[in-house]
N, C-alpha and C. Protein backbone atom coordinates (compact mmCIF):
# COMPACT_ATOMS: atom_id res chain seq x y z
N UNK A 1 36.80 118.78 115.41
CA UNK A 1 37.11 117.46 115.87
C UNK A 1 35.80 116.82 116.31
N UNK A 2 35.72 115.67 115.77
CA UNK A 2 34.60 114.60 116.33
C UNK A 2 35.06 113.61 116.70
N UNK A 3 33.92 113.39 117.63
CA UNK A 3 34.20 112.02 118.36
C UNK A 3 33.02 110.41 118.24
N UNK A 4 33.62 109.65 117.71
CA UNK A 4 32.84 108.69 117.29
C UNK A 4 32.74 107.45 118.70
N UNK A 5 32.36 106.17 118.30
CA UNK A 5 32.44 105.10 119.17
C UNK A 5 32.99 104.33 118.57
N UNK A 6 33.74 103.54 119.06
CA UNK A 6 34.37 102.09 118.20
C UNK A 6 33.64 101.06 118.66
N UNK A 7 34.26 99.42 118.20
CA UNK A 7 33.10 98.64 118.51
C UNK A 7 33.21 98.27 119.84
N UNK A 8 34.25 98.57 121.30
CA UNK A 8 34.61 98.46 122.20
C UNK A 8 33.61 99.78 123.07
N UNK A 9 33.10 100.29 122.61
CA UNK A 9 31.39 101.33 122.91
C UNK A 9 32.80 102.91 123.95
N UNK A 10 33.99 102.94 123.71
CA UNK A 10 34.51 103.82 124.00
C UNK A 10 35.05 104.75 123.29
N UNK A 11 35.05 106.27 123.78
CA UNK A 11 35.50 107.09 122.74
C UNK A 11 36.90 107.27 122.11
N UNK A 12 36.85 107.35 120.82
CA UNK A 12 37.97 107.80 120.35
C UNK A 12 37.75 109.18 119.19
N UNK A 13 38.79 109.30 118.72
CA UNK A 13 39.08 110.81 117.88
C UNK A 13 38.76 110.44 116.91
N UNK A 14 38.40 111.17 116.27
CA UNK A 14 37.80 110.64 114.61
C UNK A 14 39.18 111.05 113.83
N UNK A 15 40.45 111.21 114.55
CA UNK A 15 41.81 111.77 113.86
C UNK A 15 42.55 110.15 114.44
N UNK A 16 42.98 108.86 113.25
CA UNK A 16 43.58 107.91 113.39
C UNK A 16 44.70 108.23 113.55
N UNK A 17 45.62 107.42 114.49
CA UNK A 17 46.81 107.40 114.15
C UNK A 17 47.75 106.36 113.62
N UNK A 18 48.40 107.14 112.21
CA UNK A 18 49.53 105.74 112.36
C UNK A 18 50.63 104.95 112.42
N UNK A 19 50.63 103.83 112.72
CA UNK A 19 52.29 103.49 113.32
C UNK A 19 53.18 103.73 112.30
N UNK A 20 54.52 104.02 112.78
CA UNK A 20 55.54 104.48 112.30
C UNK A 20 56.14 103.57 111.88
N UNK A 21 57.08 102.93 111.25
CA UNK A 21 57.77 102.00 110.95
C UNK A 21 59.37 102.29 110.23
N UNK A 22 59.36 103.69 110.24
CA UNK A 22 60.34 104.26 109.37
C UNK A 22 61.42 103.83 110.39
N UNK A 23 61.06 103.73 111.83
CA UNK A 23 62.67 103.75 112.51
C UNK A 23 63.49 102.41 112.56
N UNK A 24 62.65 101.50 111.66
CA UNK A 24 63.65 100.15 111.51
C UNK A 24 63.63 100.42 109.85
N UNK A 25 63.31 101.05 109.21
CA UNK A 25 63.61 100.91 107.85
C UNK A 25 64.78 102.03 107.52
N UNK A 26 64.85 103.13 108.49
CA UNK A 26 65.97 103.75 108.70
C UNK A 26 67.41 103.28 109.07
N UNK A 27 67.12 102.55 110.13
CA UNK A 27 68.14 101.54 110.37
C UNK A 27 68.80 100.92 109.25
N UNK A 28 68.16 99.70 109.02
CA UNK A 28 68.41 99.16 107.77
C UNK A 28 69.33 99.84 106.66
N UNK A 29 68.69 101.37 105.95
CA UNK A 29 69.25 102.22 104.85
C UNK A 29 70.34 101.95 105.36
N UNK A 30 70.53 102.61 106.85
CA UNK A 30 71.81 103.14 107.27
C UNK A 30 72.62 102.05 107.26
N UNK A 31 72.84 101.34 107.54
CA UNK A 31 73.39 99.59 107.72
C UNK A 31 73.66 99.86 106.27
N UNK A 32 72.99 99.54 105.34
CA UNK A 32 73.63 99.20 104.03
C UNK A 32 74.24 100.29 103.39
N UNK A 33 74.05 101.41 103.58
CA UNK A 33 74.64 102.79 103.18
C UNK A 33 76.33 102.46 104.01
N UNK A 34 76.33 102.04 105.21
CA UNK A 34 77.72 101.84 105.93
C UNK A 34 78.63 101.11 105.38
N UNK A 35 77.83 99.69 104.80
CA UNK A 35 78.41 98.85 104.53
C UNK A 35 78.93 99.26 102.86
N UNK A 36 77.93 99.62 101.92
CA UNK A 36 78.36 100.28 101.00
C UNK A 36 79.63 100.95 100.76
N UNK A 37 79.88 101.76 101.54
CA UNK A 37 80.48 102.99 101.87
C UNK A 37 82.41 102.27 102.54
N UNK A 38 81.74 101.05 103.66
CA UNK A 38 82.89 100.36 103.70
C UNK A 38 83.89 99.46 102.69
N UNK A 39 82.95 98.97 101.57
CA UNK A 39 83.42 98.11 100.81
C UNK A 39 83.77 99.14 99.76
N UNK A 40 83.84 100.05 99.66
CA UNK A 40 84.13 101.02 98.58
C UNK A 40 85.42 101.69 98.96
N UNK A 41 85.12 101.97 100.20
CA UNK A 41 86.78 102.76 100.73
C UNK A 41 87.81 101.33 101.07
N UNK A 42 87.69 100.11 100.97
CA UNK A 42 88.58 99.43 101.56
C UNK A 42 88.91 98.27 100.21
N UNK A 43 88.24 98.63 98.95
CA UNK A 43 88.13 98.16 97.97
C UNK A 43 89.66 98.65 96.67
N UNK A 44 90.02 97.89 96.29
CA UNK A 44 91.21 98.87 95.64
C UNK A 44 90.71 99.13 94.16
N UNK A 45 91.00 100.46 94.10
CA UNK A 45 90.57 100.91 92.62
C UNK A 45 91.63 101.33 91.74
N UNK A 46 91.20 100.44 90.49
CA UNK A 46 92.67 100.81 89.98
C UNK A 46 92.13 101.58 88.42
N UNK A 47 93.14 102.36 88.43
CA UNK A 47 92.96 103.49 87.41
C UNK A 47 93.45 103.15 85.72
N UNK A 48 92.66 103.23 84.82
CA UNK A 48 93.56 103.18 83.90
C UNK A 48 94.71 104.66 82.95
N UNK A 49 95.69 103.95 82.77
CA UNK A 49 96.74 104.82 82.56
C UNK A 49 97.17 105.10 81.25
N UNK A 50 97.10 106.04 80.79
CA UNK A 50 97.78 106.65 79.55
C UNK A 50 99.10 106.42 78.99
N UNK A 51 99.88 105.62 80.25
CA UNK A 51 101.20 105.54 80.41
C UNK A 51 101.53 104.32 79.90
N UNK A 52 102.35 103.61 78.80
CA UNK A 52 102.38 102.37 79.08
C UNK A 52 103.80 101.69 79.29
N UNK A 53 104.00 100.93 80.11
CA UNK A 53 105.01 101.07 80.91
C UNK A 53 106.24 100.04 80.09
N UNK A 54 107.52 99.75 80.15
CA UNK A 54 107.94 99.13 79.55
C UNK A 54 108.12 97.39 80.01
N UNK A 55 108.26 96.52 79.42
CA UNK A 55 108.37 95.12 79.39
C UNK A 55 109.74 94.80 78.98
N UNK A 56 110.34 93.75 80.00
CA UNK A 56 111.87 93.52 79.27
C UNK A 56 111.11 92.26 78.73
N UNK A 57 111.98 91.84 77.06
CA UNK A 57 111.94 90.63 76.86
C UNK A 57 112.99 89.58 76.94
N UNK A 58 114.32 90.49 77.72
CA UNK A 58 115.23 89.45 78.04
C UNK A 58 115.06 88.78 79.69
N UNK A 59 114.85 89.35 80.46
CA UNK A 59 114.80 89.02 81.51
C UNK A 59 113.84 88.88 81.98
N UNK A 60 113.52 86.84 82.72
CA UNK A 60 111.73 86.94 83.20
C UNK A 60 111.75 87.35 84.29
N UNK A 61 110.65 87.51 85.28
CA UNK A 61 110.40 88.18 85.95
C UNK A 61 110.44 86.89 87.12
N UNK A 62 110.68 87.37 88.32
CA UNK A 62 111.62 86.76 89.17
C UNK A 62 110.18 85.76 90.27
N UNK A 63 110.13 84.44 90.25
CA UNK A 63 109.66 83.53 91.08
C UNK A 63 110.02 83.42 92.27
N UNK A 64 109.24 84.05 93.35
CA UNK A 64 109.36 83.94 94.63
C UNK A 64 110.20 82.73 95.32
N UNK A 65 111.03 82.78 96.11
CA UNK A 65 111.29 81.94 96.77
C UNK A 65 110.70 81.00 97.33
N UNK A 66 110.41 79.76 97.41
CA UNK A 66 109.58 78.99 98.11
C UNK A 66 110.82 78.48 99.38
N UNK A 67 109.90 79.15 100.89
CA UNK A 67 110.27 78.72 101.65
C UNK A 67 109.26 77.85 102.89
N UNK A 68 110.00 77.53 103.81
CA UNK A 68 109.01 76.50 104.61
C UNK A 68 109.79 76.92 106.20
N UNK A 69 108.88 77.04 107.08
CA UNK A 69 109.35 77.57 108.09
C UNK A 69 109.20 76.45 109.22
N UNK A 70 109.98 75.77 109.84
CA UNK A 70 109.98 74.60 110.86
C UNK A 70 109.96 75.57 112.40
N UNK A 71 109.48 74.80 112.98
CA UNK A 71 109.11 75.41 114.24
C UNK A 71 109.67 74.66 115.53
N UNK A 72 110.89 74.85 116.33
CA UNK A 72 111.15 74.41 117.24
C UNK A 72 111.10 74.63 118.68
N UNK A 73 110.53 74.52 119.62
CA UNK A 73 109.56 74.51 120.96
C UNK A 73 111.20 74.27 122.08
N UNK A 74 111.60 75.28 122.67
CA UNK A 74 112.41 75.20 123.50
C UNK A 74 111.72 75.13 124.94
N UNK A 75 111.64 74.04 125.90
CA UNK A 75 110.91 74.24 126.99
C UNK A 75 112.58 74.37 128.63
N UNK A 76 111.46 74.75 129.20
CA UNK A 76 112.59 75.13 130.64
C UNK A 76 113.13 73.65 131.37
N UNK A 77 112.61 72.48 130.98
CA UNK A 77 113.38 71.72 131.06
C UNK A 77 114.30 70.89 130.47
N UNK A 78 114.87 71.94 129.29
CA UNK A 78 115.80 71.26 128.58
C UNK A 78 115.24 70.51 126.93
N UNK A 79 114.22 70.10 127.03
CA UNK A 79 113.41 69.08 126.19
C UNK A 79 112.91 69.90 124.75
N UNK A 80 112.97 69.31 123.73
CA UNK A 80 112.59 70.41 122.56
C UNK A 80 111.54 69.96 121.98
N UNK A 81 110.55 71.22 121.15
CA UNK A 81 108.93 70.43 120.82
C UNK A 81 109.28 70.63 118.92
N UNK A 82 108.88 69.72 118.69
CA UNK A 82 109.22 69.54 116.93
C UNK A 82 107.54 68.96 116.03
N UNK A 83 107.79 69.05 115.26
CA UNK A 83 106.66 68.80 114.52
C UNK A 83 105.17 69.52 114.66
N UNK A 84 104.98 70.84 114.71
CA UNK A 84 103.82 71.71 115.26
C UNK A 84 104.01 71.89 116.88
N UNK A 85 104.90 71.01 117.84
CA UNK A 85 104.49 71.09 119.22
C UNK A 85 104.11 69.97 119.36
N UNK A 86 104.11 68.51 118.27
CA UNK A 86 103.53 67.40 119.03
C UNK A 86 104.21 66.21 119.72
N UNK A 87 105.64 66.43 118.96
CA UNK A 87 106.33 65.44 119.37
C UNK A 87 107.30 65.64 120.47
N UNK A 88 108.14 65.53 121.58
CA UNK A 88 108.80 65.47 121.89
C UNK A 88 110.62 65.36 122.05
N UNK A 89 111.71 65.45 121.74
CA UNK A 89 112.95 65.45 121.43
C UNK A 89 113.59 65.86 122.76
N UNK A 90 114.71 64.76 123.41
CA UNK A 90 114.66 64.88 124.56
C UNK A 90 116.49 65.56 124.96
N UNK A 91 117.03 65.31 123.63
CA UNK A 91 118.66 65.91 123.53
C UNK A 91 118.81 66.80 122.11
N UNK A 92 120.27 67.30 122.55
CA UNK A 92 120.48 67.76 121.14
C UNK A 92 120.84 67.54 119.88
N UNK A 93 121.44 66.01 120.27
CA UNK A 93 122.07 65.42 119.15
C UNK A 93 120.72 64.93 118.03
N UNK A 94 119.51 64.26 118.92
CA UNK A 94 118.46 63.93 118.32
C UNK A 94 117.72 64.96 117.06
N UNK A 95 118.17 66.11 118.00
CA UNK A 95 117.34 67.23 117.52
C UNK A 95 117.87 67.58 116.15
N UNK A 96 119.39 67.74 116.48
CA UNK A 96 120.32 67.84 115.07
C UNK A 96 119.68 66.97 113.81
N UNK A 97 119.90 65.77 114.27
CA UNK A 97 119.42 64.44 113.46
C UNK A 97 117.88 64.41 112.97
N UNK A 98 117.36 65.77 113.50
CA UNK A 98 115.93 65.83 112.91
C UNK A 98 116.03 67.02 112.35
N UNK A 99 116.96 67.77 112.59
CA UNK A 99 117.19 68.85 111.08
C UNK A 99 117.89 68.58 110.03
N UNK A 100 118.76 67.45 109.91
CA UNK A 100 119.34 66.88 109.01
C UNK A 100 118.09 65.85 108.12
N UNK A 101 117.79 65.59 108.70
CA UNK A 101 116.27 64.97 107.60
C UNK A 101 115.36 66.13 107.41
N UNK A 102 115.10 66.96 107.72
CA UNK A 102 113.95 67.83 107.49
C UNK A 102 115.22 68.67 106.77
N UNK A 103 116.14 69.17 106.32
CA UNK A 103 116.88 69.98 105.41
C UNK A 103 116.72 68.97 104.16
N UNK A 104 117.03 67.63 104.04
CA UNK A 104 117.01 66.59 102.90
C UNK A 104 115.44 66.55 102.33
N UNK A 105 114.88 66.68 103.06
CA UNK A 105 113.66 66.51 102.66
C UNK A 105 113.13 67.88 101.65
N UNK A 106 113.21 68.67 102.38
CA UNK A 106 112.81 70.43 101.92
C UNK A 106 113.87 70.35 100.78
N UNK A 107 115.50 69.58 100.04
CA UNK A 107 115.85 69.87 99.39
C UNK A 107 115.31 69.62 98.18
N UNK A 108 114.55 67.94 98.60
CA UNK A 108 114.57 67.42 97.14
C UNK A 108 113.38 68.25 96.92
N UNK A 109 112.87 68.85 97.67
CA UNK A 109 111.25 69.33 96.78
C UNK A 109 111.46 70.71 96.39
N UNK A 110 113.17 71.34 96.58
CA UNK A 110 113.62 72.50 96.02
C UNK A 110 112.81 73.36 97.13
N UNK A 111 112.65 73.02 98.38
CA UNK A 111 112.16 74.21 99.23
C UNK A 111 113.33 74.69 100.17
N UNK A 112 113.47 76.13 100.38
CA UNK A 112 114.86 76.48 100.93
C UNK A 112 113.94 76.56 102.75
N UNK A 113 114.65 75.90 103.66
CA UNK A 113 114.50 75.63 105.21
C UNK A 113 114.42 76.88 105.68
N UNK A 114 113.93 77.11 106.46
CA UNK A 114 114.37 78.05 107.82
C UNK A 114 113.44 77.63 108.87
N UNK A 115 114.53 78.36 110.36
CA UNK A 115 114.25 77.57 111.42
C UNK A 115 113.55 78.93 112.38
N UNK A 116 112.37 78.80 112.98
CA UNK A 116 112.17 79.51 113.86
C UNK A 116 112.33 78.65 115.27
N UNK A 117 112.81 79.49 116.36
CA UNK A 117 112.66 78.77 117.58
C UNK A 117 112.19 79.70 118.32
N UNK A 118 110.98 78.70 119.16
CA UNK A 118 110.32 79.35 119.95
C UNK A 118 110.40 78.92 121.61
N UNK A 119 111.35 79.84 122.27
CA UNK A 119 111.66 79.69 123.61
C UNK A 119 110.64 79.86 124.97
N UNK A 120 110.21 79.44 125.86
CA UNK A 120 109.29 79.55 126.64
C UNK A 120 110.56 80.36 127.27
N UNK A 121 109.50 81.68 127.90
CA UNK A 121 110.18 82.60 128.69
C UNK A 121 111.05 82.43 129.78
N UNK A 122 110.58 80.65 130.74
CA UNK A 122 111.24 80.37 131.81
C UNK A 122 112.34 79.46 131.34
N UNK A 123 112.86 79.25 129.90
CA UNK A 123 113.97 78.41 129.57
C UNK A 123 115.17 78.86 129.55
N UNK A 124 116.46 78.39 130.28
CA UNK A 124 117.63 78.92 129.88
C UNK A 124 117.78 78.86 128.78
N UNK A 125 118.97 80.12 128.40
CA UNK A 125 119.87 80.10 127.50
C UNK A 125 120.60 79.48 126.59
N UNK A 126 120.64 78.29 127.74
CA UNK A 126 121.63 77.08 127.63
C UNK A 126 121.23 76.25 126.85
N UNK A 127 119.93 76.20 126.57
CA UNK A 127 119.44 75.03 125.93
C UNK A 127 118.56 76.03 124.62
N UNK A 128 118.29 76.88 124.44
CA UNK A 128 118.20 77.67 123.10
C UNK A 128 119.32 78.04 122.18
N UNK A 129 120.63 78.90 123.10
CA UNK A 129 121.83 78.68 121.69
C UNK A 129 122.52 77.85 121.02
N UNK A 130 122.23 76.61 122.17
CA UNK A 130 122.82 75.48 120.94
C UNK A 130 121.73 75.23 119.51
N UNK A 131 120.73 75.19 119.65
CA UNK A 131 119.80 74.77 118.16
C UNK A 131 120.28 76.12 117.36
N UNK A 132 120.59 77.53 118.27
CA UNK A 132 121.20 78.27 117.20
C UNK A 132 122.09 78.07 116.65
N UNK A 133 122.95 77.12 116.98
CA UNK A 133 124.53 76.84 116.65
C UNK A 133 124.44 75.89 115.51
N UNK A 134 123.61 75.18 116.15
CA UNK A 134 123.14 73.71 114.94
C UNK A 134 122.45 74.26 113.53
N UNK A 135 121.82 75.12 113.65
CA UNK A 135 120.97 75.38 112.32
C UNK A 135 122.11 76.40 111.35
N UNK A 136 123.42 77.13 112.44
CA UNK A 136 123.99 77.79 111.59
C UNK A 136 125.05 77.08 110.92
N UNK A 137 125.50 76.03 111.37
CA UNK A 137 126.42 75.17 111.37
C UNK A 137 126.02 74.19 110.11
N UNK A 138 124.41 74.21 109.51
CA UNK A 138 123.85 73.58 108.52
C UNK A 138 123.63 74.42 107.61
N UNK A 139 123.97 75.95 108.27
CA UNK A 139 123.23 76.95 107.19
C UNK A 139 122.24 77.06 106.68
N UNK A 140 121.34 76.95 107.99
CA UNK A 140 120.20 77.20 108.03
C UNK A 140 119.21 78.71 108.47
N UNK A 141 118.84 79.83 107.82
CA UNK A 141 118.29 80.52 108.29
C UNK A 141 118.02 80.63 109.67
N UNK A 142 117.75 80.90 110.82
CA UNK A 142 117.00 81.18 111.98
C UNK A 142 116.98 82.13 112.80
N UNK A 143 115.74 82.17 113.35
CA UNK A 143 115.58 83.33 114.31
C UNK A 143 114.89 82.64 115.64
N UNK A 144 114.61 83.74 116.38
CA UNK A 144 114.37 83.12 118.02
C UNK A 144 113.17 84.06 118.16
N UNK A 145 112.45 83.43 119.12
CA UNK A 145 111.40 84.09 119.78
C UNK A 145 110.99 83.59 120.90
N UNK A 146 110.73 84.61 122.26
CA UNK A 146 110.68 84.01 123.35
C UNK A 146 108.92 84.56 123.63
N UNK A 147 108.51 83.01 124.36
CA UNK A 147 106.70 83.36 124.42
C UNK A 147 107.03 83.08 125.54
N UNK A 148 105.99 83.87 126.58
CA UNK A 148 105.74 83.62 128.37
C UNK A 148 104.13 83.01 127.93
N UNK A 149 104.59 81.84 128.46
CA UNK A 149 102.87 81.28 128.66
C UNK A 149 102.43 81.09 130.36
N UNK A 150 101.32 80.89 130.58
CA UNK A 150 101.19 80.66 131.58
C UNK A 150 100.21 81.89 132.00
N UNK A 151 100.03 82.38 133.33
CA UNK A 151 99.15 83.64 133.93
C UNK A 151 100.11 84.55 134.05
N UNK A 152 99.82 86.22 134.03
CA UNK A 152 100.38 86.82 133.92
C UNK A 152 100.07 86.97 135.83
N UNK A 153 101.63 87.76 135.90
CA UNK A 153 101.62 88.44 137.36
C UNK A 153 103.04 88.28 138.26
């Protein structure tokens, strides 16, 4: 081992050392090796088959139902939310009279209705089974769902 001067007139090793850089280019591999590795297992692979399967030519193959799901907002004071939650509806008869246009409407465009209602947790009863009564009474699909908004505790 020798020892030289640099131009700073202090000693150093005549053995350089040098910087490493592998531990962000390691990184990196690994990152794209992960991601690789993710898009491959979550990727669907489809096989080809020896098998070939049969085709009816009498019967076509069946077009999904087109449905449309209306959303009705039951609050604890009686009052119902229609149109996303923006509008207001303050009885039931109104409310009726706005599923009777929204069933006419969804008919002519051949879309079959259904009604979700969504009850705030602090609303009676009283004022959620009637829209059940109304939508069955039109023969209308529906179901219920009760949301607690507010803070929990």
């Amino acid at each position: 081992m020798f020892y030289s001067t640099s131009k700073d007139h202090s000693l150093t090793t005549g053995i350089k050392k040098k910087k490493r850089r592998t531990g962000l280019v390691l990184r990196l591999v690994d990152v794209i090796f992960i991601l690789l590795f993710g898009f491959i297992i979550i990727s669907e692979v489809e096989r080809k088959s020896v098998i070939k399967l049969a085709k009816s030519k009498t019967t076509l193959p069946d077009i999904p139902d087109k449905e449309v799901v209306v959303f009705i907002g039951v609050l604890a004071n009686g009052q119902y939310l229609i149109e996303k939650e923006t509008q207001v509806v303050d009885n039931l008869l109104d409310l009726e009279h706005y599923l009777d246009i929204q069933m006419q409407f969804f008919a002519d465009q051949n879309l079959q209705m259904r009604v979700r209602i969504r009850a705030n947790f602090d609303a009676p009863v009283k004022y959620t089974f009637p829209v059940v009564g109304a939508c069955r009474e039109r023969g209308i699909p529906v179901g219920v769902d009760v949301i607690k908004k507010g803070r929990r505790g």
